[in-house]
Protein backbone atom coordinates (compact mmCIF):
# COMPACT_ATOMS: atom_id res chain seq x y z
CA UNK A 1 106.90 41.29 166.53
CA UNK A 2 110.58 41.95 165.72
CA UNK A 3 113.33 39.22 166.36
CA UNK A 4 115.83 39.49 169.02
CA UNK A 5 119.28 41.08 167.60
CA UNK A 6 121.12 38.67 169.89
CA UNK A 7 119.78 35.87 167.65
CA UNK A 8 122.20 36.50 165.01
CA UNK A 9 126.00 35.15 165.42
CA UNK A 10 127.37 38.27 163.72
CA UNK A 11 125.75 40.47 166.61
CA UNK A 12 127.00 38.15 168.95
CA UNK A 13 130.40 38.21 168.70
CA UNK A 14 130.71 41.62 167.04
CA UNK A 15 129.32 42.98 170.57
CA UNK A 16 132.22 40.33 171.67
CA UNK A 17 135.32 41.75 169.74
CA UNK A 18 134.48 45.04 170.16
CA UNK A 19 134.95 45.02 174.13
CA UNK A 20 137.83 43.05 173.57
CA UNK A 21 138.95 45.89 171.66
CA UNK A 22 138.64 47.90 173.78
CA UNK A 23 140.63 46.08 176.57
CA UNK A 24 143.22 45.38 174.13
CA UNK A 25 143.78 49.21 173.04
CA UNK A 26 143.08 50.75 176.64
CA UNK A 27 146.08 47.89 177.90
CA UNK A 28 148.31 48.67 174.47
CA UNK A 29 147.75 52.75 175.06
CA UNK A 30 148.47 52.87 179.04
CA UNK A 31 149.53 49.67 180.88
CA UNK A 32 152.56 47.77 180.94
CA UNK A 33 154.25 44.97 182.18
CA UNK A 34 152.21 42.64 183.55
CA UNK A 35 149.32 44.11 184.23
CA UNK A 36 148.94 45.19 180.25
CA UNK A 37 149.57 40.80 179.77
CA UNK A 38 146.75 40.25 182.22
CA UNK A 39 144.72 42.86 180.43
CA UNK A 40 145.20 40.91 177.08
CA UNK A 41 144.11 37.66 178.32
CA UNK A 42 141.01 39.83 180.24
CA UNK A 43 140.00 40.84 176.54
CA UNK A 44 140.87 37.47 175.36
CA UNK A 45 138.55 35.68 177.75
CA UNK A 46 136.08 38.20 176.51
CA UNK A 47 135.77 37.56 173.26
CA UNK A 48 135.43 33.73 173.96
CA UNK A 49 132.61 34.23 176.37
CA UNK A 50 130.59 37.39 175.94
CA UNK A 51 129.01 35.85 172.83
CA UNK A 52 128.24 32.87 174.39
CA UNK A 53 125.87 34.54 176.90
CA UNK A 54 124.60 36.20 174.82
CA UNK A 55 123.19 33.16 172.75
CA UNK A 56 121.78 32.30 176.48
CA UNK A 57 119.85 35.43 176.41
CA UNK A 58 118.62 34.98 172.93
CA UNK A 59 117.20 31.93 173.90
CA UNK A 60 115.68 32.52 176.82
């Protein structure tokens, strides 16, 4: 039986930055204002908590 990817840290939050990525470049290439600041703290928040569920689902 193969172990879960989602076990390792460096899947966790690579999976993590790169959809906070790609927030951050979608907001930097065609938003402004506020809405491109609200974008950055959406792909902010994102990289903070995407890994952390998935280290939920890992372990369940």
């Amino acid at each position: 039986m193969s172990q879960n990817p989602l076990a390792s840290p460096a899947v966790r939050y690579g999976i993590g930055a790169s959809g906070a990525l790609a927030v951050a470049v979608v907001a930097y290439l065609f938003l402004d204002g506020t809405t491109q600041l609200v974008a950055y703290a959406v792909a902010v928040l994102d990289m903070i908590v995407t890994p952390q569920i998935l280290k939920r689902a890992a372990t369940a």
